[in-house]
PDB file of N, CA and C in Angstrom:
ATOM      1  N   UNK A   1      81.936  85.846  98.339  1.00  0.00           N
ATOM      2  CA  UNK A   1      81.946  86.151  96.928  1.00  0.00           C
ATOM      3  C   UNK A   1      80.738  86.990  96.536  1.00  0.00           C
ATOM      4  N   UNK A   2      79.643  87.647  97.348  1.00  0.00           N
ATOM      5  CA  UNK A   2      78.854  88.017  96.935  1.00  0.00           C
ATOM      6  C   UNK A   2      79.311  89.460  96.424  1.00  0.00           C
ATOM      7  N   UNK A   3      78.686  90.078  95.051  1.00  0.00           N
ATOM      8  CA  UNK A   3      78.866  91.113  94.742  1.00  0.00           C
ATOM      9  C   UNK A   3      79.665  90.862  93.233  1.00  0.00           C
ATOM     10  N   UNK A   4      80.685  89.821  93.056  1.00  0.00           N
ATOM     11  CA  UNK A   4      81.912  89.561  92.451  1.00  0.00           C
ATOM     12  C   UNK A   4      80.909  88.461  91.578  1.00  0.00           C
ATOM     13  N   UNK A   5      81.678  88.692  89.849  1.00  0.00           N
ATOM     14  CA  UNK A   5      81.415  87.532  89.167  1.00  0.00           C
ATOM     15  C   UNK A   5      82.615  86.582  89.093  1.00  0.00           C
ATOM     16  N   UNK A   6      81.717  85.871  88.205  1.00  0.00           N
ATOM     17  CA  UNK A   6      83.156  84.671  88.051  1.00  0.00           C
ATOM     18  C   UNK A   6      83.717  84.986  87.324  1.00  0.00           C
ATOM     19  N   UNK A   7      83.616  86.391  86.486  1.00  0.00           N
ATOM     20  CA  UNK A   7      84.928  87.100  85.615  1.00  0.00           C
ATOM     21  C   UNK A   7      85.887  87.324  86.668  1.00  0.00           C
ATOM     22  N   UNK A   8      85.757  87.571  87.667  1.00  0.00           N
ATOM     23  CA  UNK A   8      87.043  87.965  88.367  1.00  0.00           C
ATOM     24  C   UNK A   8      88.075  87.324  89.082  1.00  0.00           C
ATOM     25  N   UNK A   9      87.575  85.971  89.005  1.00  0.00           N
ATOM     26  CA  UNK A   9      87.998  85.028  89.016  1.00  0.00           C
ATOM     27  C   UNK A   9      89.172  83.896  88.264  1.00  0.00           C
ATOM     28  N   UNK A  10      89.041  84.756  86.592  1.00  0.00           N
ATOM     29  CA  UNK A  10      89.100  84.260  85.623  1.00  0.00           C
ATOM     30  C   UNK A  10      90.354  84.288  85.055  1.00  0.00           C
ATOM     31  N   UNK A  11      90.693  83.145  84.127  1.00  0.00           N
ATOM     32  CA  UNK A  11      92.283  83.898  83.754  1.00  0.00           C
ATOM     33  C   UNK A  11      92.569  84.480  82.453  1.00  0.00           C
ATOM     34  N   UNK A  12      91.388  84.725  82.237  1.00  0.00           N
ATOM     35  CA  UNK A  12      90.883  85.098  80.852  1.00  0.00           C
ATOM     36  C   UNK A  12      90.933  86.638  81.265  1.00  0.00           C
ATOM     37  N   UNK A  13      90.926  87.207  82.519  1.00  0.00           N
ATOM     38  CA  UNK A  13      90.116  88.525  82.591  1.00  0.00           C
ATOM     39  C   UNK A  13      91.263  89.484  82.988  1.00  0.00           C
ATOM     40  N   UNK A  14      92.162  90.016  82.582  1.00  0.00           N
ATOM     41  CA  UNK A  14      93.170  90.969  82.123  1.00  0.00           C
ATOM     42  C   UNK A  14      92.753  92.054  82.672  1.00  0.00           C
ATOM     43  N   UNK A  15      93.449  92.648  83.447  1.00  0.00           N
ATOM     44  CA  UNK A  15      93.869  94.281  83.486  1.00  0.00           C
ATOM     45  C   UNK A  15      94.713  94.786  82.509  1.00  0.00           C
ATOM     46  N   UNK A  16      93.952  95.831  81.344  1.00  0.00           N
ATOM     47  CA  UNK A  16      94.197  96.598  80.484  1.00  0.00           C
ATOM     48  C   UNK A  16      94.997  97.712  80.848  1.00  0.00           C
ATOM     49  N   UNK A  17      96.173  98.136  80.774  1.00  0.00           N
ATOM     50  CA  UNK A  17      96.636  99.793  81.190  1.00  0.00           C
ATOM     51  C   UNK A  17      96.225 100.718  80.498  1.00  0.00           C
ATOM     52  N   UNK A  18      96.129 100.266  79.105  1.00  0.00           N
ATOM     53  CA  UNK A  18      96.095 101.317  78.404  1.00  0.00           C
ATOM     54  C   UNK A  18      94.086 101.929  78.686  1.00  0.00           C
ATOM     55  N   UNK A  19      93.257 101.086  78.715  1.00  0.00           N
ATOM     56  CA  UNK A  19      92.238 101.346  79.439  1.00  0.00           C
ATOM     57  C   UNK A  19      91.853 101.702  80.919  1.00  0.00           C
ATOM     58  N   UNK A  20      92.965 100.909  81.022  1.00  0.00           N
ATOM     59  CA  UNK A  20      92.868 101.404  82.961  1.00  0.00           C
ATOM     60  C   UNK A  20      91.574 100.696  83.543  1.00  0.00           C
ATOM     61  N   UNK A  21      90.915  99.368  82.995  1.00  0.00           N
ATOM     62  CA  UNK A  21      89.845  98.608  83.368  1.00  0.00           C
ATOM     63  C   UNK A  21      90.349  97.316  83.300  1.00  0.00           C
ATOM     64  N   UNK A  22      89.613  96.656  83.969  1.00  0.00           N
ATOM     65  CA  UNK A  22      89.440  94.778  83.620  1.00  0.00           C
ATOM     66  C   UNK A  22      88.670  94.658  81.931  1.00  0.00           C
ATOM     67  N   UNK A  23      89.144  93.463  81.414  1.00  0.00           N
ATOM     68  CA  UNK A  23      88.719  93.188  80.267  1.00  0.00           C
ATOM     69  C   UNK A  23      88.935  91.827  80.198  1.00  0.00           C
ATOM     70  N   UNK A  24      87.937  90.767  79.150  1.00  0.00           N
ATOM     71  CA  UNK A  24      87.945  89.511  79.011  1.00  0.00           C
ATOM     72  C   UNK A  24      88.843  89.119  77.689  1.00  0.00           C
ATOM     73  N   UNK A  25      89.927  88.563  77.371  1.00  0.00           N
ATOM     74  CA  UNK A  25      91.110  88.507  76.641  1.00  0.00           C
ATOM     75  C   UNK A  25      90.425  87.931  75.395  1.00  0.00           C
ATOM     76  N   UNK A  26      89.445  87.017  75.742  1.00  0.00           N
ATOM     77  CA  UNK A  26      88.672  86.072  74.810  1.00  0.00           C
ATOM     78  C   UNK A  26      87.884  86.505  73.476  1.00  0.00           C
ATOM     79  N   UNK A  27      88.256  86.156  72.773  1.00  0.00           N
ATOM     80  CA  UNK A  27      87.218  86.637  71.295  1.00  0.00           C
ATOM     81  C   UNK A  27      86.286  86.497  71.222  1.00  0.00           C
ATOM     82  N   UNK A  28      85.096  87.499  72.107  1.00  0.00           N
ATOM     83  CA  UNK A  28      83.785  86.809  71.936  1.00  0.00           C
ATOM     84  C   UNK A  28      82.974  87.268  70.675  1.00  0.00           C
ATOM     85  N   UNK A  29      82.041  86.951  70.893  1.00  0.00           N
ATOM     86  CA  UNK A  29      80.887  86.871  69.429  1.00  0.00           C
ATOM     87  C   UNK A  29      80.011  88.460  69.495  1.00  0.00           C
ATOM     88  N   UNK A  30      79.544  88.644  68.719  1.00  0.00           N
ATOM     89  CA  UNK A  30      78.334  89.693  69.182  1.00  0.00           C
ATOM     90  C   UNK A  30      77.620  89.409  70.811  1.00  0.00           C
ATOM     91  N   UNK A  31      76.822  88.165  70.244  1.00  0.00           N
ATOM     92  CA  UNK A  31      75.772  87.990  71.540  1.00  0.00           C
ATOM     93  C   UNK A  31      76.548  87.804  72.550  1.00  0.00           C
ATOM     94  N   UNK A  32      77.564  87.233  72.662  1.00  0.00           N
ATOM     95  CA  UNK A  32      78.506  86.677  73.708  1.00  0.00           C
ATOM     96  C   UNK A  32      78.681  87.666  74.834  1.00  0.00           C
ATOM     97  N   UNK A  33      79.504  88.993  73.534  1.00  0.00           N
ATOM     98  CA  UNK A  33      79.335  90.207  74.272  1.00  0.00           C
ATOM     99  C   UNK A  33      78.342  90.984  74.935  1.00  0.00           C
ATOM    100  N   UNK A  34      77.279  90.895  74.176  1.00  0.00           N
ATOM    101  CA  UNK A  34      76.099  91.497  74.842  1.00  0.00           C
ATOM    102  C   UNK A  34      75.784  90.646  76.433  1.00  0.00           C
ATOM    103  N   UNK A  35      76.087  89.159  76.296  1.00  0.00           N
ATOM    104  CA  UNK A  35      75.590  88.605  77.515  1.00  0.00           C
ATOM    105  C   UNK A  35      76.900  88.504  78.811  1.00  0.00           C
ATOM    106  N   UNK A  36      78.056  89.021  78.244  1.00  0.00           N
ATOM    107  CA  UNK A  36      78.990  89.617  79.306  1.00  0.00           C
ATOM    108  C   UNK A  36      78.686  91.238  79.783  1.00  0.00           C
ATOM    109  N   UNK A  37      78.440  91.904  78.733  1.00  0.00           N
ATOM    110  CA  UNK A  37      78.185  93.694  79.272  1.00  0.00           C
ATOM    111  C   UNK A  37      77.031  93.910  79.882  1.00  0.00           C
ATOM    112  N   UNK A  38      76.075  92.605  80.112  1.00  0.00           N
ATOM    113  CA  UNK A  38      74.714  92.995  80.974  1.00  0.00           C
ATOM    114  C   UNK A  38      75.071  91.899  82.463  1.00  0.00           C
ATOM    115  N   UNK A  39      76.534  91.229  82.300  1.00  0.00           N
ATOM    116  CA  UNK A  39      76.793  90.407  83.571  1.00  0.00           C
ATOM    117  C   UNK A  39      75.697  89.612  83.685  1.00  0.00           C
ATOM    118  N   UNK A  40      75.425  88.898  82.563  1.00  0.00           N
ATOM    119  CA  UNK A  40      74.246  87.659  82.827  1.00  0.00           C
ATOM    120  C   UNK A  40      74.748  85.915  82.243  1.00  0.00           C
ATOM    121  N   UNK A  41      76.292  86.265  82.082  1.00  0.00           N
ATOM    122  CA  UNK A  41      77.362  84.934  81.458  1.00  0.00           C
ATOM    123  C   UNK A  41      77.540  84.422  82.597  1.00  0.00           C
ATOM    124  N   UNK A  42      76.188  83.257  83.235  1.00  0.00           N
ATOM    125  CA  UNK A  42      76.710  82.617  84.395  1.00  0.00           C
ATOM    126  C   UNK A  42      77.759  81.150  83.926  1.00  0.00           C
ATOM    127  N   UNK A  43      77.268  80.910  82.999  1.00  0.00           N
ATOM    128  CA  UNK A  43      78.096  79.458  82.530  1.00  0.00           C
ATOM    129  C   UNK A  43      79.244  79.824  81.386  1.00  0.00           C
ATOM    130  N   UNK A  44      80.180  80.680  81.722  1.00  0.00           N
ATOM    131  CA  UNK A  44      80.604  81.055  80.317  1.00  0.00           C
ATOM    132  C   UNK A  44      81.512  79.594  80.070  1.00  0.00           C
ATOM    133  N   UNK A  45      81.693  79.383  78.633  1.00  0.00           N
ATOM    134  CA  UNK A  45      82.205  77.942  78.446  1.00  0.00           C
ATOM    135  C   UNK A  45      83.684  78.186  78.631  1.00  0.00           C
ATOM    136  N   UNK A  46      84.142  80.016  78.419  1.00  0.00           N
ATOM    137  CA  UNK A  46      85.857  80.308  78.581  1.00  0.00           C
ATOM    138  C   UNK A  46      86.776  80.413  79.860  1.00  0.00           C
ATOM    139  N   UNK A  47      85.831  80.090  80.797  1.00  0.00           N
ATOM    140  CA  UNK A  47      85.655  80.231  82.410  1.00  0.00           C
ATOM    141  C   UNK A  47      86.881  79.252  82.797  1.00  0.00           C
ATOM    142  N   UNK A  48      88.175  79.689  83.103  1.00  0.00           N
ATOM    143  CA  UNK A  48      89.085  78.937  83.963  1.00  0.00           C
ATOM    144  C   UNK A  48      89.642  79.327  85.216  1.00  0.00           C
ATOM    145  N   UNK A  49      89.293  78.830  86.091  1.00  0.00           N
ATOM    146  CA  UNK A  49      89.852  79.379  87.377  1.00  0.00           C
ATOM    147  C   UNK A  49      91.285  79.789  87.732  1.00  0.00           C
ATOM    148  N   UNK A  50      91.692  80.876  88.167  1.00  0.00           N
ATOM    149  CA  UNK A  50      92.730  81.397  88.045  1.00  0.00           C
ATOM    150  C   UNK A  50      93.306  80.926  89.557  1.00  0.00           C
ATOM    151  N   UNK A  51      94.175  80.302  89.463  1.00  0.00           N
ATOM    152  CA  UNK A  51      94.758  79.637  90.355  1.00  0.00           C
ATOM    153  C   UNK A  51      96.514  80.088  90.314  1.00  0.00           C
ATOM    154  N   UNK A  52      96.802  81.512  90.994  1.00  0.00           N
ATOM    155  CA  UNK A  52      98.324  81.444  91.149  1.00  0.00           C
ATOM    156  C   UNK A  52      99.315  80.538  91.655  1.00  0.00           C
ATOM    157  N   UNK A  53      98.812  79.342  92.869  1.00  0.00           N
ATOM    158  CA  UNK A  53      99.741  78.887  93.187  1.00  0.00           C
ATOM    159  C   UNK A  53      99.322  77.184  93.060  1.00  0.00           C
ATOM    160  N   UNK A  54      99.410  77.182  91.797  1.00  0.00           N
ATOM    161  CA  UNK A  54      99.232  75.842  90.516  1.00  0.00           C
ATOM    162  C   UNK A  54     100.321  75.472  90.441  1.00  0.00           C
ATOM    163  N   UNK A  55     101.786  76.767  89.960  1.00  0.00           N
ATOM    164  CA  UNK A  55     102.802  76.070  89.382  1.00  0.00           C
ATOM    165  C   UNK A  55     103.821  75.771  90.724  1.00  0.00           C
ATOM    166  N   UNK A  56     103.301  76.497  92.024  1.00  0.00           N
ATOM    167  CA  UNK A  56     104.063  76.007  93.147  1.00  0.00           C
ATOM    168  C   UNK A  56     103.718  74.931  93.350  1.00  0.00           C
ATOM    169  N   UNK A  57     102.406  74.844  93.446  1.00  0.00           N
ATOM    170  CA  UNK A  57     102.296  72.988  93.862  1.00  0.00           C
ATOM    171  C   UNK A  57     103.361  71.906  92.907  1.00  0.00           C
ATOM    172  N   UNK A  58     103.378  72.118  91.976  1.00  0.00           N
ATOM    173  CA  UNK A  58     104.121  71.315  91.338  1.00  0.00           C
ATOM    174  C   UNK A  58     105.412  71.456  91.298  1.00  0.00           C
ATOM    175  N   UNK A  59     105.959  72.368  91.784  1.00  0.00           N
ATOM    176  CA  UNK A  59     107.371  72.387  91.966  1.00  0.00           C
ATOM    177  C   UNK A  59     107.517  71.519  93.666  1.00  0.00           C
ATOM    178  N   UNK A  60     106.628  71.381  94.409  1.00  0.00           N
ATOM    179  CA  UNK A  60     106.984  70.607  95.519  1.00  0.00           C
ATOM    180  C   UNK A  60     106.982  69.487  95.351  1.00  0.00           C
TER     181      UNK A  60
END
C-alpha cells in the first residue's frame, strides 16, 4: 500500500467522467477540504472500506 491513501480505498471515492479524475462523493466542510487536497486526512471519520465481494459473501 505504500504510495496509495486510504481514499482509494474508499467507497466514498468515485470516478467522475465528466472530470475524468477520482473524487470524494462526501460533503465536506471548508477545512475538511483543505485537509483532503494537501492528503493529510489520515483519520477521516467518512472512511468505509470498499469491499466488492461483501454482497457475495452473503449470498453463500
Amino acid at each position: 500500500m505504500k504510495g496509495k491513501s486510504k481514499c482509494e480505498y474508499c467507497v466514498n471515492y468515485i470516478f467522475d467522467d465528466e472530470y475524468n479524475y477520482y473524487v470524494c462523493q462526501v460533503n465536506l466542510d471548508e477545512d475538511e477540504m483543505v485537509r483532503f487536497m494537501k492528503k493529510s486526512y489520515d483519520n477521516c471519520p467518512y472512511f468505509r472500506f470498499h469491499d466488492e465481494y461483501k454482497t457475495v459473501r452473503k449470498q453463500i
